[in-house]
C-alpha atoms as a PDB file:
ATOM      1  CA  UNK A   1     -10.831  -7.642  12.873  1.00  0.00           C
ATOM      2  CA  UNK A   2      -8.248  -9.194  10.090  1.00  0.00           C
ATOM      3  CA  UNK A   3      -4.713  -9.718  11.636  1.00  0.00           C
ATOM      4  CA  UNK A   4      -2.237  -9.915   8.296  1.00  0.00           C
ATOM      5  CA  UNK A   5       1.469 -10.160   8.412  1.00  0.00           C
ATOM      6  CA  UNK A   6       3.621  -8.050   5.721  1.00  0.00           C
ATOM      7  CA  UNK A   7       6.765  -9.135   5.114  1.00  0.00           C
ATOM      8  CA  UNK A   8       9.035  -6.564   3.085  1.00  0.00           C
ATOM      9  CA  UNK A   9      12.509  -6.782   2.606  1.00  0.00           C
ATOM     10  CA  UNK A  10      14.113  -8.156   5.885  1.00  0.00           C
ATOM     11  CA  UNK A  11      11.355  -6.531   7.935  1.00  0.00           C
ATOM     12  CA  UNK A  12       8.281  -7.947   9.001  1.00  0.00           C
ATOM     13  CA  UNK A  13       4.818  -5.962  10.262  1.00  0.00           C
ATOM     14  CA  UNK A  14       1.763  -6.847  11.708  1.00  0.00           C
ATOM     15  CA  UNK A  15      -1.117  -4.638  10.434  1.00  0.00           C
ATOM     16  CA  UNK A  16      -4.935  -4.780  10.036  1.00  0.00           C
ATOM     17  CA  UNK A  17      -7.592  -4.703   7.068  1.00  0.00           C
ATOM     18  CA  UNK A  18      -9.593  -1.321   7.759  1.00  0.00           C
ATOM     19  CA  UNK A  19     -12.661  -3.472   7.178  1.00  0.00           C
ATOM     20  CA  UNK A  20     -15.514  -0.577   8.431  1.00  0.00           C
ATOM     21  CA  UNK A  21     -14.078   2.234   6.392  1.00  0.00           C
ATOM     22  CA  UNK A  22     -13.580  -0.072   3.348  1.00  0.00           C
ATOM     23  CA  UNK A  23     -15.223  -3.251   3.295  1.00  0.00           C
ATOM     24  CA  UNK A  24     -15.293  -3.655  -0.146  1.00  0.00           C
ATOM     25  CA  UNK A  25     -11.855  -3.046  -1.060  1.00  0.00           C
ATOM     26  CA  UNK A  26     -11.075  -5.577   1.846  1.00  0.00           C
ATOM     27  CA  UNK A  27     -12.933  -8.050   0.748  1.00  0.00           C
ATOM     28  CA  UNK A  28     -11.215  -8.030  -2.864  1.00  0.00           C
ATOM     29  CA  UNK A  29      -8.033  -7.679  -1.817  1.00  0.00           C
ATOM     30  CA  UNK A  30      -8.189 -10.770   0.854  1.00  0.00           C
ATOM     31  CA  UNK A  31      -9.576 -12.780  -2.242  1.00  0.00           C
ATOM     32  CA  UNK A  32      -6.369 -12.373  -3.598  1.00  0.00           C
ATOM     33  CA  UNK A  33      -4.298 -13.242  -0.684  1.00  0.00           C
ATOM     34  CA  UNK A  34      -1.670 -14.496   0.182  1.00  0.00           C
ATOM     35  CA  UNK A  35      -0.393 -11.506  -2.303  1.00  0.00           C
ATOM     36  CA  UNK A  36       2.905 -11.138  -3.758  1.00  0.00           C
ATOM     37  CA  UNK A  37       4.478  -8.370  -5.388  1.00  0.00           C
ATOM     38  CA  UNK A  38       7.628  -5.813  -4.950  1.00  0.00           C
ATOM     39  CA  UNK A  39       7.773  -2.577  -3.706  1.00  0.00           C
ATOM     40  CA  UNK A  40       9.864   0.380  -5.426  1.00  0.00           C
ATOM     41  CA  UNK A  41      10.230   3.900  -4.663  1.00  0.00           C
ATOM     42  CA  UNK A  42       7.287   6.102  -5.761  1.00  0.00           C
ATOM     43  CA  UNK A  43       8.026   8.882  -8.442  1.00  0.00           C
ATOM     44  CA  UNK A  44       5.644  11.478  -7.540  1.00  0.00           C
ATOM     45  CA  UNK A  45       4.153  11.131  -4.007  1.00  0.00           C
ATOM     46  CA  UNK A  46       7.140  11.890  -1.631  1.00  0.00           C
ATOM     47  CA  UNK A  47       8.315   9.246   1.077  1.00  0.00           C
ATOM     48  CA  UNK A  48       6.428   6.372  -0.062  1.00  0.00           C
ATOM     49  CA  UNK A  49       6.773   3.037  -1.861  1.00  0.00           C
ATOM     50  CA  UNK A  50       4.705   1.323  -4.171  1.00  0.00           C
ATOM     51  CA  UNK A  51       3.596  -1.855  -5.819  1.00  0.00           C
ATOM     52  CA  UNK A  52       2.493  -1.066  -9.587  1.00  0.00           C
ATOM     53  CA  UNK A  53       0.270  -3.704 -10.889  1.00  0.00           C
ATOM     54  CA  UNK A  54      -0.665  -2.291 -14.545  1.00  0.00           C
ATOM     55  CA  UNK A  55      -4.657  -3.159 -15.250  1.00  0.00           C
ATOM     56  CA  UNK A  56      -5.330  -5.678 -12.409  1.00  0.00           C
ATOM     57  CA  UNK A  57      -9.003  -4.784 -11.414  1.00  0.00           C
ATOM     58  CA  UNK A  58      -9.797  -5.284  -8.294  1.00  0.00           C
ATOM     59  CA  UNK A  59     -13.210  -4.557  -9.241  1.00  0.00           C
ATOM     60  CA  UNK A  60     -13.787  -1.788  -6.745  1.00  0.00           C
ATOM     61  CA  UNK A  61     -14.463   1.922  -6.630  1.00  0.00           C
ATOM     62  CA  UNK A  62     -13.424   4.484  -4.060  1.00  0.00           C
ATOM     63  CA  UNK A  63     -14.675   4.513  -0.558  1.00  0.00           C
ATOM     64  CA  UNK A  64     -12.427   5.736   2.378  1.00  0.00           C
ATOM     65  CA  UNK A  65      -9.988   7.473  -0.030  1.00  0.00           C
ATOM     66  CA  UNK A  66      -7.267   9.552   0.594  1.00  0.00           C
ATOM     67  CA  UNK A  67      -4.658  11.434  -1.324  1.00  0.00           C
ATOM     68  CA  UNK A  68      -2.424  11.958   2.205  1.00  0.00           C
ATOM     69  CA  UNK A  69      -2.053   8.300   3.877  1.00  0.00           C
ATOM     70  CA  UNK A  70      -0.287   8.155   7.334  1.00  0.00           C
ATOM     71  CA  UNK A  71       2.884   6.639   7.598  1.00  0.00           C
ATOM     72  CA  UNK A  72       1.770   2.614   7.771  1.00  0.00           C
ATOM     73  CA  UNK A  73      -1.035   3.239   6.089  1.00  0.00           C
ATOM     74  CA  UNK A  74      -1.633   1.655   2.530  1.00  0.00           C
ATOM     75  CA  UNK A  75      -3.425   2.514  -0.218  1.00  0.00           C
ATOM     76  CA  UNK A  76      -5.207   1.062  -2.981  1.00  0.00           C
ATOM     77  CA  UNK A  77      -5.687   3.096  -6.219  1.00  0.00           C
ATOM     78  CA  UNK A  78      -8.142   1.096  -8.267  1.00  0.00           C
ATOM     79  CA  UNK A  79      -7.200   2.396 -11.539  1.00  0.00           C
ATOM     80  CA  UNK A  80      -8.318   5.029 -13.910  1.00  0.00           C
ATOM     81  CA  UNK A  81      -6.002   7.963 -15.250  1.00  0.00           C
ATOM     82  CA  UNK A  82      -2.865   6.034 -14.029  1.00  0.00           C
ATOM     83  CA  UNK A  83      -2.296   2.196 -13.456  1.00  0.00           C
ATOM     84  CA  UNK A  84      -3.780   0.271  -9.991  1.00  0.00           C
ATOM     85  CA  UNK A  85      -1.337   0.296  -7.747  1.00  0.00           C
ATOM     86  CA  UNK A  86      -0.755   0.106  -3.649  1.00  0.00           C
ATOM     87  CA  UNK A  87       0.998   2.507  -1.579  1.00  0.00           C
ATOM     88  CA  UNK A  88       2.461   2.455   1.245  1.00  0.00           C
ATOM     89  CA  UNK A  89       3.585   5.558   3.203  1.00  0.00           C
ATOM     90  CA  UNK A  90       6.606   5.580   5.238  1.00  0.00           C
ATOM     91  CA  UNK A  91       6.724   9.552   5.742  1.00  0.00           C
ATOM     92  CA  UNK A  92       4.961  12.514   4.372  1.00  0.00           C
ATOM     93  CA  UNK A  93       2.854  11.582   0.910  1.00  0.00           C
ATOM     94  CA  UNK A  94       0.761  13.456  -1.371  1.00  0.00           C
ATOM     95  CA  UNK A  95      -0.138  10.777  -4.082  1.00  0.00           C
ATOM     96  CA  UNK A  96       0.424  11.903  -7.146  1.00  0.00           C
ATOM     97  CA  UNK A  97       0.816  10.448 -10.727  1.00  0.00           C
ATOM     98  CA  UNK A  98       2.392  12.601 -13.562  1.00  0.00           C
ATOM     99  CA  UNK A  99      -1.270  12.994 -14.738  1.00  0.00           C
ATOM    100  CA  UNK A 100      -1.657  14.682 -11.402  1.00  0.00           C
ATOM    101  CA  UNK A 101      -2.736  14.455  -7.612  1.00  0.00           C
ATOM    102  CA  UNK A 102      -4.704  10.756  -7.149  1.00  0.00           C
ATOM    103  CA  UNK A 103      -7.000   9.529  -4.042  1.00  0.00           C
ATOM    104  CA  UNK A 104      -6.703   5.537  -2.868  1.00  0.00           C
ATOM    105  CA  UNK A 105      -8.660   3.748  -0.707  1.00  0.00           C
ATOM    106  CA  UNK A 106      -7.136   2.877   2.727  1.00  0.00           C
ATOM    107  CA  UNK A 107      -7.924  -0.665   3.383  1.00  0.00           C
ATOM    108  CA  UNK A 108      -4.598  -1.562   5.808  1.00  0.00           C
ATOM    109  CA  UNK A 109      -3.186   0.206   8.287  1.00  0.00           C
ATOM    110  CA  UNK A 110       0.515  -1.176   9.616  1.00  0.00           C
ATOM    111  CA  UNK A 111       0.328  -2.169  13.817  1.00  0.00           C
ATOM    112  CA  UNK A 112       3.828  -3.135  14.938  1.00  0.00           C
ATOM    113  CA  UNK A 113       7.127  -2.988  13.523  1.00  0.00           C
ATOM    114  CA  UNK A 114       6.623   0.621  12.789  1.00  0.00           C
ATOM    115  CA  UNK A 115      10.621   1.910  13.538  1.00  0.00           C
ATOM    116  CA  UNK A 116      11.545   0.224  10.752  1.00  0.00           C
ATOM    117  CA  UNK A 117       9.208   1.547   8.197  1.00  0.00           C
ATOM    118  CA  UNK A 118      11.489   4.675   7.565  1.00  0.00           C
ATOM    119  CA  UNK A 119      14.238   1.994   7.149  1.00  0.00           C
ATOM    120  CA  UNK A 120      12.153  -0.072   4.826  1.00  0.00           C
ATOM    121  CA  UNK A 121      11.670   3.367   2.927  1.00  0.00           C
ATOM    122  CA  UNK A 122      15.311   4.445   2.414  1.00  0.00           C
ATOM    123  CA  UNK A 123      16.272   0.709   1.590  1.00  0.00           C
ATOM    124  CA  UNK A 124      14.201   0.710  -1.298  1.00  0.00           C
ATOM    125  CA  UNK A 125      14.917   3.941  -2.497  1.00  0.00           C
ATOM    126  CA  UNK A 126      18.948   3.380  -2.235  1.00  0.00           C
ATOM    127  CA  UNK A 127      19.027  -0.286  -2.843  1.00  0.00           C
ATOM    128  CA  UNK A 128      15.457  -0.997  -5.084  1.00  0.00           C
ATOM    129  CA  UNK A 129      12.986  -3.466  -5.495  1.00  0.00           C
ATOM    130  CA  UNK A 130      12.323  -5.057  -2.483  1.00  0.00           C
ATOM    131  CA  UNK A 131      10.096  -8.341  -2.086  1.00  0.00           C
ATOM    132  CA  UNK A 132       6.514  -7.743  -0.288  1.00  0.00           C
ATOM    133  CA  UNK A 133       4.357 -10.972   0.924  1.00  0.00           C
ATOM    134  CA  UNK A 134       0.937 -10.087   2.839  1.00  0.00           C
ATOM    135  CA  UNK A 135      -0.790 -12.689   4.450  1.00  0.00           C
ATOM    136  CA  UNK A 136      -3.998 -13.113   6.760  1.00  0.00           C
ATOM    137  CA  UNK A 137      -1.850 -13.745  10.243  1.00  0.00           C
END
C-alpha cells in the first residue's frame, strides 16, 4: 500500500492511494506525482475544497465512484459535463457542478492529521487559495 504525504496550507497529512478499489485512477495519478496545484472552496458540493484542472485527462474512466466522499476522502472527476477536477471533503459533500449532481472516483483516502481538515476547510473558504503538494511518502 502507497504511503503519500499532502501538504496543504500549513497542514500536513499522511494518506493512502485506494489502489484495490481504483487501480487505474492510481496508477495515473502517481504518474503525475509529485503533483502541485491549489485548493479553493467548492461552489456547489457543500464542505469541500477543490483543485480545478480544466481538460487535463488523466485518461481514466469511473471505477469506485462516488457522489458523497467521506471527510479525507478525495476524489477524482475525470471530466465530461464539467472540467476534471479533485475533491477533497472536509465535512458533508454532495458533488455537484451547476450542470448538476457528479460522481468521482476515490483513489486517496487522508490517514493522520485529520483534526485539522475542518481547519484546512474554513481557511480556504475565509482566506482562499491555499497551496496543495502530494507526494509518494
Amino acid at each position: 500500500m502507497s504511503q503519500l504525504i499532502v501538504h496543504a496550507g500549513d497542514f500536513t497529512f499522511q494518506a493512502r492511494f485506494e489502489e484495490q478499489l481504483a487501480p487505474k485512477t492510481c496508477a495515473a495519478f502517481r504518474k503525475a506525482m509529485p503533483f502541485n496545484s491549489e485548493f479553493v472552496h467548492v461552489r456547489w458540493s457543500g464542505e469541500g475544497v477543490w483543485m480545478p484542472l480544466g481538460d487535463l485527462d488523466f485518461g481514466v474512466g469511473y471505477e469506485n465512484h462516488t457522489s458523497y466522499p467521506a471527510p479525507g476522502q478525495m476524489i477524482l472527476y475525470p471530466g465530461g459535463i464539467s472540467e476534471t477536477e479533485i475533491l477533497l471533503a472536509y465535512g458533508g459533500v454532495h458533488f455537484a457542478s451547476k450542470m448538476g449532481q457528479l460522481a468521482g472516483n476515490h483513489f486517496i483516502t487522508l490517514t493522520s492529521g485529520l483534526e485539522n481538515l475542518y481547519t484546512l476547510g474554513r481557511t480556504v473558504l475565509y482566506k482562499g487559495a491555499q497551496k496543495v503538494r502530494i507526494e509518494e511518502a
